[in-house]
C-alpha atoms as a PDB file:
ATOM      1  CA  UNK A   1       4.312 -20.484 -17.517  1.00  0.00           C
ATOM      2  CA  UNK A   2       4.979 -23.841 -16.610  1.00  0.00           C
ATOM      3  CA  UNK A   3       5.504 -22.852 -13.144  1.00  0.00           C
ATOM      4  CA  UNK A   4       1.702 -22.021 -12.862  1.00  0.00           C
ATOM      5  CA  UNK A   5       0.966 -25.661 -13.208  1.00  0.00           C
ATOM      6  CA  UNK A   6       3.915 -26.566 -10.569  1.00  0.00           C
ATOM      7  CA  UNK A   7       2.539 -24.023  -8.112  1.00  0.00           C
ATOM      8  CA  UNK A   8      -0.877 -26.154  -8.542  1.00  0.00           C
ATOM      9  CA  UNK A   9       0.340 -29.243  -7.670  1.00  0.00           C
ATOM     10  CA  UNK A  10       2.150 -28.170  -4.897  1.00  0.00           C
ATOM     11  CA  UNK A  11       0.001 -26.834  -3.309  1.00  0.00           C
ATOM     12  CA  UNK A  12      -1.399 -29.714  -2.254  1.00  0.00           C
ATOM     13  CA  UNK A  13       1.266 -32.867  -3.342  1.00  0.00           C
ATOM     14  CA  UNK A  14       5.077 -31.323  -3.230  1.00  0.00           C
ATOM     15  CA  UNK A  15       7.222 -33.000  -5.778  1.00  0.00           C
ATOM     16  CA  UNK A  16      10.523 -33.809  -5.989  1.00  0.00           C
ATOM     17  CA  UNK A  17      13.246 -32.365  -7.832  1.00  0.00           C
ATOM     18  CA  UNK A  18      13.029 -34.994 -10.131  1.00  0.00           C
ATOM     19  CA  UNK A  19       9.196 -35.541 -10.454  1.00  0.00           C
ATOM     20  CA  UNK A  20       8.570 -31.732 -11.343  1.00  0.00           C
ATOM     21  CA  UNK A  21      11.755 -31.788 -13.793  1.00  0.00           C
ATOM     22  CA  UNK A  22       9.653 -35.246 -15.298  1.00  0.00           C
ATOM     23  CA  UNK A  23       6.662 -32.987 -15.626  1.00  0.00           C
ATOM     24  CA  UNK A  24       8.141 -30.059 -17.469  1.00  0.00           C
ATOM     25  CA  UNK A  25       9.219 -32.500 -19.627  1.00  0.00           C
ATOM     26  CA  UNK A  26       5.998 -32.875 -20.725  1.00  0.00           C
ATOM     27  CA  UNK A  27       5.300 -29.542 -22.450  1.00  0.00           C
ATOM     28  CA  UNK A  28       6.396 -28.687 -26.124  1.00  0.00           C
ATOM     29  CA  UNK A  29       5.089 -26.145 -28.007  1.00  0.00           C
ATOM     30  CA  UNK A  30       2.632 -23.829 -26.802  1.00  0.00           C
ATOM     31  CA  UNK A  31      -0.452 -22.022 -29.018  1.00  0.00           C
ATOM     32  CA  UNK A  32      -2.222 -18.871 -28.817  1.00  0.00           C
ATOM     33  CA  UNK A  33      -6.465 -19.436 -28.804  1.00  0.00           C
ATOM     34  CA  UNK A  34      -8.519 -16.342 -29.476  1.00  0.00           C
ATOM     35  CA  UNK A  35     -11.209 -15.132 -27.194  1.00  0.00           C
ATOM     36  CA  UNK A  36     -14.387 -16.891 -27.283  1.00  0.00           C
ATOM     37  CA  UNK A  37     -13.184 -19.632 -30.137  1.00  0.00           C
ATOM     38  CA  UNK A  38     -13.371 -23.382 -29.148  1.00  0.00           C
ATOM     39  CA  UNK A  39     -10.554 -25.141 -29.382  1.00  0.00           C
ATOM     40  CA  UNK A  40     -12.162 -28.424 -28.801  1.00  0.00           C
ATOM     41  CA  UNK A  41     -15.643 -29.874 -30.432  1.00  0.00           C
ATOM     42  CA  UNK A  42     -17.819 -32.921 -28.142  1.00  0.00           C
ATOM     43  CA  UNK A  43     -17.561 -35.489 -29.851  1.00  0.00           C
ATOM     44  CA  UNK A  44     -13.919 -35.246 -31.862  1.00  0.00           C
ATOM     45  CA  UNK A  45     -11.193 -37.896 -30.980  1.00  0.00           C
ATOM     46  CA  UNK A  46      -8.557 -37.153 -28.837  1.00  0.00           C
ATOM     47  CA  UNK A  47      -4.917 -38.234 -28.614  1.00  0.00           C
ATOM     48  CA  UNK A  48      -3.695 -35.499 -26.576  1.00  0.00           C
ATOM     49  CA  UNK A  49      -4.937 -33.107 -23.451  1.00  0.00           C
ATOM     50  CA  UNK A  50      -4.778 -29.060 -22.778  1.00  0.00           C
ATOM     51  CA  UNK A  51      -2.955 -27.193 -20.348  1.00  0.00           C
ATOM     52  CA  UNK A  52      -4.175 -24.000 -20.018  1.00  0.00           C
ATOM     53  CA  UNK A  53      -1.258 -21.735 -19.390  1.00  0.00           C
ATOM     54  CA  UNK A  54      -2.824 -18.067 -19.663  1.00  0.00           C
ATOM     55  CA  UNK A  55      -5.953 -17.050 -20.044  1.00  0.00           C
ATOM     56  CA  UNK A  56      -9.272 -18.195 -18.777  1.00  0.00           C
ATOM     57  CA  UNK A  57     -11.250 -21.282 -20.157  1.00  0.00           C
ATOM     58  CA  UNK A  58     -14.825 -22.931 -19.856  1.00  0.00           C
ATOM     59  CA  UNK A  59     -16.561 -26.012 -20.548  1.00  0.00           C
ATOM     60  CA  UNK A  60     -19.353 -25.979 -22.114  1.00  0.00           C
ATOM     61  CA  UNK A  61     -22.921 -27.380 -23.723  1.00  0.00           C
ATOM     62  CA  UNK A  62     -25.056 -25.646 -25.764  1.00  0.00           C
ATOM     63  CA  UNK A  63     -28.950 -26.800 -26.662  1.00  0.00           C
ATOM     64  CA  UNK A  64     -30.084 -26.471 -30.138  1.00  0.00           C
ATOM     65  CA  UNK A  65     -32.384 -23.264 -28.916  1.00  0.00           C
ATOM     66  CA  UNK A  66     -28.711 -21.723 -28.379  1.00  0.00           C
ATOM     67  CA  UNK A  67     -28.810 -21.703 -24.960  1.00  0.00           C
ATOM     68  CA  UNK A  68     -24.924 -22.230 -23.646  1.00  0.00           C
ATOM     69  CA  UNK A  69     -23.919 -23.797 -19.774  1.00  0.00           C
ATOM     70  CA  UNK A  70     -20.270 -23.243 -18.655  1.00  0.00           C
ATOM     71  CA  UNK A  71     -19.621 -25.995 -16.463  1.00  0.00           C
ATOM     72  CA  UNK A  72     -16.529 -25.415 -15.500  1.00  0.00           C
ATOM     73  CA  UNK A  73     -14.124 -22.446 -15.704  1.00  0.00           C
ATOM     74  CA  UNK A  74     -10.497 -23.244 -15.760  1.00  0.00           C
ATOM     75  CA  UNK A  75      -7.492 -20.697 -14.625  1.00  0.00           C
ATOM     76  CA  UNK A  76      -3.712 -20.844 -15.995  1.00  0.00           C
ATOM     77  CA  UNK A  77      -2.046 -24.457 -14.106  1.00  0.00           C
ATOM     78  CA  UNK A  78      -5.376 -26.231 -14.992  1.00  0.00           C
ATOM     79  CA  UNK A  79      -5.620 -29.160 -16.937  1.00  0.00           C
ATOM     80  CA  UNK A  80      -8.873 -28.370 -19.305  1.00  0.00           C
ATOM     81  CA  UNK A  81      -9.191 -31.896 -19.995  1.00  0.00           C
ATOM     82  CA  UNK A  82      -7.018 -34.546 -18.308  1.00  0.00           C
ATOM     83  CA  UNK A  83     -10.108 -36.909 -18.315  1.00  0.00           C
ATOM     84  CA  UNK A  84      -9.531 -37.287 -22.132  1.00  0.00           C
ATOM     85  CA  UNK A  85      -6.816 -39.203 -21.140  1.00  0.00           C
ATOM     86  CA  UNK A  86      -9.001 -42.094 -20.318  1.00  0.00           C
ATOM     87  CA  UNK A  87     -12.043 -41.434 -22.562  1.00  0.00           C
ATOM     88  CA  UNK A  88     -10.864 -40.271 -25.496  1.00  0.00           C
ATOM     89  CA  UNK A  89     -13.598 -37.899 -26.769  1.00  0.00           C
ATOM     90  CA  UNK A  90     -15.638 -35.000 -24.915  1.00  0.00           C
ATOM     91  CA  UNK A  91     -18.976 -34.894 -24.328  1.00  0.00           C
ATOM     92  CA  UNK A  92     -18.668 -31.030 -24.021  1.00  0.00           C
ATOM     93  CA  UNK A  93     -16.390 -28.491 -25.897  1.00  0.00           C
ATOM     94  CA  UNK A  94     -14.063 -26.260 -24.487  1.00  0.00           C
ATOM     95  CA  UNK A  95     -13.827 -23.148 -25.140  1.00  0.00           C
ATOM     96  CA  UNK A  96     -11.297 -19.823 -24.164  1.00  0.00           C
ATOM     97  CA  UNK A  97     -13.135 -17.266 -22.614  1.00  0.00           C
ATOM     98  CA  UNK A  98     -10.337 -14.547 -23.196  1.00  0.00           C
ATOM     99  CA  UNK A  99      -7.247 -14.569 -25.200  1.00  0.00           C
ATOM    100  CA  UNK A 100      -5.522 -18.176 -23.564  1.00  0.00           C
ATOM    101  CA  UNK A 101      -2.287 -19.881 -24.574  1.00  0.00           C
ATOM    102  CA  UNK A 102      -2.513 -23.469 -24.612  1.00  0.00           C
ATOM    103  CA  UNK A 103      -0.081 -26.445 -24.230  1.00  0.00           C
ATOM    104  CA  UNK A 104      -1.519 -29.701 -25.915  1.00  0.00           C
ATOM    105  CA  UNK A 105       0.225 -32.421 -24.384  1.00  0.00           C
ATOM    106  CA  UNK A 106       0.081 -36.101 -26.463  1.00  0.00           C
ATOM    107  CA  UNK A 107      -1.922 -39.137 -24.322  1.00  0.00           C
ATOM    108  CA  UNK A 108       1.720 -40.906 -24.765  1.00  0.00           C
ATOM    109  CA  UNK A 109       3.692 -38.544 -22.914  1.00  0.00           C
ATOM    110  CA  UNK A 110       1.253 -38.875 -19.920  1.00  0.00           C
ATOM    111  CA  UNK A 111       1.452 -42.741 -20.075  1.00  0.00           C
ATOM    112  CA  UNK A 112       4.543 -42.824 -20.138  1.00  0.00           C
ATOM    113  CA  UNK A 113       5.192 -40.346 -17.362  1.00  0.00           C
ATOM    114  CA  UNK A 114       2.783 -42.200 -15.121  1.00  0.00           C
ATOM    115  CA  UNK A 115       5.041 -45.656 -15.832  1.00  0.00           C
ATOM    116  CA  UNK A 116       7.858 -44.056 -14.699  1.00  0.00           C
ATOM    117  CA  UNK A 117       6.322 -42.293 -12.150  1.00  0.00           C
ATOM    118  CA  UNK A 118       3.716 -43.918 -10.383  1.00  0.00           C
ATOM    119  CA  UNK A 119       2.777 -40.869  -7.954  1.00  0.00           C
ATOM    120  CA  UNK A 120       2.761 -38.318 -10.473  1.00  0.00           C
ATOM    121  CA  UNK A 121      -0.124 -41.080 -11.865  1.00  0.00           C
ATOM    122  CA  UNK A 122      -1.883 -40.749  -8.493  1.00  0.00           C
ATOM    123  CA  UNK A 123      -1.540 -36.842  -8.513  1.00  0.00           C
ATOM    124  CA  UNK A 124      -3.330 -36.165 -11.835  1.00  0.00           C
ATOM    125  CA  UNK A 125      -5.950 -38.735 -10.293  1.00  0.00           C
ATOM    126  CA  UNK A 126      -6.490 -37.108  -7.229  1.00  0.00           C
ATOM    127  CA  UNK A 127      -6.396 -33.403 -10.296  1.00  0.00           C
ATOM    128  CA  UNK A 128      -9.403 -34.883 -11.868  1.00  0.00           C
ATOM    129  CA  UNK A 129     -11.270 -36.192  -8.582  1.00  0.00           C
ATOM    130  CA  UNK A 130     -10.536 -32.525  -7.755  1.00  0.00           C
ATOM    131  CA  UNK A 131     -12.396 -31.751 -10.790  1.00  0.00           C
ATOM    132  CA  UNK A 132     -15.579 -33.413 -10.281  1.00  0.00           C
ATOM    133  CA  UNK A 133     -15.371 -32.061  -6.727  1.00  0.00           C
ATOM    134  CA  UNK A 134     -15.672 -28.612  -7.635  1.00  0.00           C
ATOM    135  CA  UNK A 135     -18.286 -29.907 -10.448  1.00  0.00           C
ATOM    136  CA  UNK A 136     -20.681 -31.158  -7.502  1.00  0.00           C
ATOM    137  CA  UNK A 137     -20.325 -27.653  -5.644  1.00  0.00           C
ATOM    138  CA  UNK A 138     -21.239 -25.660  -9.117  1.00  0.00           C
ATOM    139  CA  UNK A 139     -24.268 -28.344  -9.134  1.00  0.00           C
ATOM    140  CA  UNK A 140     -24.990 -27.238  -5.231  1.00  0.00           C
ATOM    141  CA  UNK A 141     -24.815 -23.176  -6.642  1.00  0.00           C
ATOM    142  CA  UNK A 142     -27.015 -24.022  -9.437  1.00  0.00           C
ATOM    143  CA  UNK A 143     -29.827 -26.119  -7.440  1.00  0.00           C
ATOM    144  CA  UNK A 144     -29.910 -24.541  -3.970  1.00  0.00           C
ATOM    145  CA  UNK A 145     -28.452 -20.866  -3.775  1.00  0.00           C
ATOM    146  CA  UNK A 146     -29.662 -17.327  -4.585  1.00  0.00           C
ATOM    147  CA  UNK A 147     -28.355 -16.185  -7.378  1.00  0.00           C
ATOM    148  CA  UNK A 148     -26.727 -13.574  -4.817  1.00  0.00           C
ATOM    149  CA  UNK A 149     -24.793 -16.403  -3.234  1.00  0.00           C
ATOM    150  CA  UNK A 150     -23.754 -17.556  -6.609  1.00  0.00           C
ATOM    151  CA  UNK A 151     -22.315 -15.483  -7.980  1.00  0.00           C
ATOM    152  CA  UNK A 152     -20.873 -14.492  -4.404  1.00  0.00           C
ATOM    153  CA  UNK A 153     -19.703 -18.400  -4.441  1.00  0.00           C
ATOM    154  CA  UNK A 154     -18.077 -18.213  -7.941  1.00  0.00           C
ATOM    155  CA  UNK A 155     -15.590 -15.584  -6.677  1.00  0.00           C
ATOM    156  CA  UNK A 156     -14.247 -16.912  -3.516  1.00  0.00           C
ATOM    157  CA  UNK A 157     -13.576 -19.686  -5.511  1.00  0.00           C
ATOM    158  CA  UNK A 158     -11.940 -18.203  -8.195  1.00  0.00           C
ATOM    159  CA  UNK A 159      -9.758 -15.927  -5.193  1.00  0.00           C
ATOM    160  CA  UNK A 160      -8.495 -19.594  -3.966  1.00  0.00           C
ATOM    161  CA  UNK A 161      -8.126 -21.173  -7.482  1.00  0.00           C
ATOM    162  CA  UNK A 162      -6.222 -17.772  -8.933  1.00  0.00           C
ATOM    163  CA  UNK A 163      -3.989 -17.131  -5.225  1.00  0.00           C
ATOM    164  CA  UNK A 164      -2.457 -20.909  -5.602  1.00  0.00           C
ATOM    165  CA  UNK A 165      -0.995 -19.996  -8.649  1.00  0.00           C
ATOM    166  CA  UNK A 166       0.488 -16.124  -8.275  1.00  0.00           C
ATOM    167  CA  UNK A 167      -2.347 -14.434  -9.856  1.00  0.00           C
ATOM    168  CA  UNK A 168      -4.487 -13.192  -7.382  1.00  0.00           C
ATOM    169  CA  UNK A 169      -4.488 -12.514  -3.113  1.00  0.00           C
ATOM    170  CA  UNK A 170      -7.350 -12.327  -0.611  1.00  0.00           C
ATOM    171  CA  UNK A 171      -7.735  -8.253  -2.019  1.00  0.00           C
ATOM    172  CA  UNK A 172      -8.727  -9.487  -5.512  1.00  0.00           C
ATOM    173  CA  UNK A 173      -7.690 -10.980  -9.408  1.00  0.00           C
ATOM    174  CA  UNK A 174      -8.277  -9.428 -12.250  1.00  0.00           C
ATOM    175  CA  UNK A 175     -10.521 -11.527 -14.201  1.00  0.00           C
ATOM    176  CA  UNK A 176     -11.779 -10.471 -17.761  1.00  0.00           C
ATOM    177  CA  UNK A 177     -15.311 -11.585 -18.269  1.00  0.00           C
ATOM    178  CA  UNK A 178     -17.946 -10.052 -18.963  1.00  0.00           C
ATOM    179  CA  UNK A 179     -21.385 -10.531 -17.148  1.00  0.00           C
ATOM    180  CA  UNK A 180     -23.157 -12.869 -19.883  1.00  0.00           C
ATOM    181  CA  UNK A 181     -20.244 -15.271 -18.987  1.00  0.00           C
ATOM    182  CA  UNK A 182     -20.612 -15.434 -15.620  1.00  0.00           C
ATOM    183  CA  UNK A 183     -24.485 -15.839 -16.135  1.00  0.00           C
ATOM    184  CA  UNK A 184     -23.688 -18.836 -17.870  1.00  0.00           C
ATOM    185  CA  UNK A 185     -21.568 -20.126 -15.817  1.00  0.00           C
ATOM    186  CA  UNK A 186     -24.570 -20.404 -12.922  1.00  0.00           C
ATOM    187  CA  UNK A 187     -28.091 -20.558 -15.316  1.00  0.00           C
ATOM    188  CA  UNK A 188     -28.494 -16.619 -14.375  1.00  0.00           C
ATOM    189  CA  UNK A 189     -29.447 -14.429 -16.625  1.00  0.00           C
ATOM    190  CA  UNK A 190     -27.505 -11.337 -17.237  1.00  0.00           C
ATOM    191  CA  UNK A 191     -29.971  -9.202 -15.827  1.00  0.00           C
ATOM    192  CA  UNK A 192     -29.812 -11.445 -12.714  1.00  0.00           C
ATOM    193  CA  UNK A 193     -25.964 -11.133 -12.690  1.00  0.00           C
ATOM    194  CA  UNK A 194     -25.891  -7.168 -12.872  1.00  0.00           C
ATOM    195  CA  UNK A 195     -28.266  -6.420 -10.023  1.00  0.00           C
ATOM    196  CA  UNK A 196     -26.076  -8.858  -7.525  1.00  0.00           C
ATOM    197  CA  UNK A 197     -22.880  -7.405  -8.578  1.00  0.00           C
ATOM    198  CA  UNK A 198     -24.775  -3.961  -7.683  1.00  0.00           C
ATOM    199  CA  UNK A 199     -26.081  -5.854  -4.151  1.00  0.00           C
ATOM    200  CA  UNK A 200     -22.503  -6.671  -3.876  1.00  0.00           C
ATOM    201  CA  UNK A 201     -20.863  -3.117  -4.143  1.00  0.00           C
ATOM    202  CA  UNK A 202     -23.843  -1.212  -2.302  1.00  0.00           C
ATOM    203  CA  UNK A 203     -22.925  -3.734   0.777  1.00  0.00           C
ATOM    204  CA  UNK A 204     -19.488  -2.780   0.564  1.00  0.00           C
ATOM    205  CA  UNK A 205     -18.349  -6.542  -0.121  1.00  0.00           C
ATOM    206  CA  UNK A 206     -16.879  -6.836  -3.904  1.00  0.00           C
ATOM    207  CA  UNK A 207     -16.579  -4.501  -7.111  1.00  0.00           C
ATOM    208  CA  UNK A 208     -15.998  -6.194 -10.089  1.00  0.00           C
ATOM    209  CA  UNK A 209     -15.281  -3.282 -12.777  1.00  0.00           C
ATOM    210  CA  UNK A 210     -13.253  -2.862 -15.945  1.00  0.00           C
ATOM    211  CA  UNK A 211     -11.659  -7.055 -15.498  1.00  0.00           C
ATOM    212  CA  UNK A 212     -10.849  -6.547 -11.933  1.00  0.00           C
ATOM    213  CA  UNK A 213     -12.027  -8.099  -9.131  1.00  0.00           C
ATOM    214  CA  UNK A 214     -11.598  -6.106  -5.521  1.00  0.00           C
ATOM    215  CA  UNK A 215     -12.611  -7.990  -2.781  1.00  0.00           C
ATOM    216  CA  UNK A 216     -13.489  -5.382  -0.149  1.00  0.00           C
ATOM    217  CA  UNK A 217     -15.029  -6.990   2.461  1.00  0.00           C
ATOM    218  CA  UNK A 218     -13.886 -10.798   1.668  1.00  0.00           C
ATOM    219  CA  UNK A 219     -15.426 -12.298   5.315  1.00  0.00           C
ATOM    220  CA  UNK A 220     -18.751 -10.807   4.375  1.00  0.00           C
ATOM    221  CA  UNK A 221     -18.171 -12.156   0.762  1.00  0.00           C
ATOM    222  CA  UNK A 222     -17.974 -15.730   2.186  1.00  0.00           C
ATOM    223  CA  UNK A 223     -20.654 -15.754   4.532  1.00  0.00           C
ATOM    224  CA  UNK A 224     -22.693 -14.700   1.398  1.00  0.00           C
ATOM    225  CA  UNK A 225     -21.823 -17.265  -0.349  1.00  0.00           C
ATOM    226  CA  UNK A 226     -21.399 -19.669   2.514  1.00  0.00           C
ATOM    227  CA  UNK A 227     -18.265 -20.437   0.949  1.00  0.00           C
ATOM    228  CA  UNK A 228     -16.076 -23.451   2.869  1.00  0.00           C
ATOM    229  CA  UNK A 229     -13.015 -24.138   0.925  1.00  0.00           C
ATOM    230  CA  UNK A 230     -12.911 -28.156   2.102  1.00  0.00           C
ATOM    231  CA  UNK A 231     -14.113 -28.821  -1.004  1.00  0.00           C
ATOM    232  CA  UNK A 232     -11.011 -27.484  -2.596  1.00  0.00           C
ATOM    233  CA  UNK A 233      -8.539 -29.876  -1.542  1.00  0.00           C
ATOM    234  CA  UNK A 234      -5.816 -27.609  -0.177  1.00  0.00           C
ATOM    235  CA  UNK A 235      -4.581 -29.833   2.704  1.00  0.00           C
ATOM    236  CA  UNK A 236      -5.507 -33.613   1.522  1.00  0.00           C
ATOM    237  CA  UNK A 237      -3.510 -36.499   2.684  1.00  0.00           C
ATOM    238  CA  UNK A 238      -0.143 -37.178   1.240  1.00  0.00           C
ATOM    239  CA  UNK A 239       0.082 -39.314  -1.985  1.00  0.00           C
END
C-alpha cells in the first residue's frame, strides 16, 4: 500500500530508484482505525506523523455546541499530518471517516531521511504547501460558492486526488460517506447536501449512491463547480 504514497509523489516529483527505496524505508508497522474514531486529539504531543494507507480521513474542529468542520479530507498516499513534523502538536484532531489503516511514522525517521536526502526534504515541503493550497480552495467553497458548486467542487477534486493514486478514473471512485460528512466538510447542512446531489442526478451530471461515485457528465460537473485543477499541483516545476 506503500505504492499509493509513491504514485503521489510521482506524480508530480519522480524519484529515483534510490530515493523511493529511502522512502519505503520509512514505514513499519501498519494499524487498523475504526470508522469514525479519532486517532489523534488537538492538543496531544507528537513524535511521529500518519500515513494514511486505506481508507478515508478528515480533519477536524468541533465547538462546544457540537458542531464539527472537516477541513480537510485525506485519501490513501496522503500524509494526515506531515506538519506535525515541525509543530509538534495539532490544533485539530484527525479522525477516519471509514475503516482506514494507518502507518505512524517516528519524527526521527523523517529527519533523518531529509539529511540524507535533501530533495526528498524539499518534496514533503512542496506535500504540505500542497496542503494549505487545497486548504485556501475549501476556504474559496465555503465563502463564495453555492452549495451546488460545492459539493460539485468537492468531487472533481476528490476524482483528481483518488485517479493519481489507482483508485478512481474520470467515470468515478467509490467513496463511502455518507451525506452528514460531506455537509461537514463544506458548513452545509444535510438537507442542503441531499437536494444538490438530487440537482446533480436530475441534470444528468453525477450519482453518488450506495459509496459510489459515477461521474456521468464530468465536463458539466466542472463547469458547475468551476473546478480548475492549477491549484492541484500536477505539473509544478522540478525539485
Amino acid at each position: 500500500m506503500i505504492d499509493r504514497h509513491l504514485a503521489r509523489i510521482n506524480a508530480r516529483h519522480p524519484l529515483s530508484n534510490e530515493e523511493a527505496a529511502a522512502v519505503r524505508a520509512l514505514f513499519g508497522a501498519s494499524q487498523g482505525v475504526g470508522a469514525h474514531q479519532t486517532f489523534i486529539e488537538a492538543g496531544a504531543r507528537l513524535d511521529h506523523s500518519i500515513l494514511i494507507l486505506d481508507g478515508i480521513a478528515a480533519r477536524y474542529k468541533d465547538l462546544r455546541d457540537g458542531q464539527r468542520q472537516i477541513t480537510a479530507l485525506h485519501v490513501p498516499g496522503d500524509f494526515a499530518d506531515l506538519h506535525s513534523f515541525t509543530l509538534k502538536r495539532l490544533d485539530h484532531s484527525l479522525m477516519a471517516l471509514t475503516r482506514c489503516r494507518i502507518a505512524p511514522v517516528p519524527h526521527g525517521r523523517i529527519a533523518d531521511l531529509i539529511e540524507r536526502f535533501p530533495r526528498l526534504g524539499r518534496i514533503y515541503w512542496f506535500s504540505t504547501n500542497l496542503d494549505a493550497s487545497m486548504h485556501r480552495e475549501w476556504v474559496l467553497s465555503m465563502g463564495a460558492r453555492n452549495a451546488l458548486a460545492r459539493i460539485a467542487h468537492l468531487f472533481c477534486e476528490l476524482q483528481v486526488r483518488l485517479d493519481i493514486v489507482g483508485l478512481g478514473d474520470a467515470r468515478g471512485y467509490a467513496l463511502d460517506l455518507s451525506q452528514t460528512d460531506l455537509a461537514e466538510c463544506h458548513g452545509l447542512t444535510p438537507v442542503h447536501v441531499n437536494r444538490s446531489l438530487r440537482r446533480l442526478r436530475e441534470m444528468g451530471v453525477l450519482t453518488f449512491r450506495s459509496g459510489r461515485v459515477e461521474i456521468t457528465d464530468p465536463a458539466a460537473l466542472r463547469a458547475i463547480a468551476e473546478f480548475d485543477p492549477d491549484y492541484l499541483y500536477l505539473n509544478p516545476d522540478p525539485l
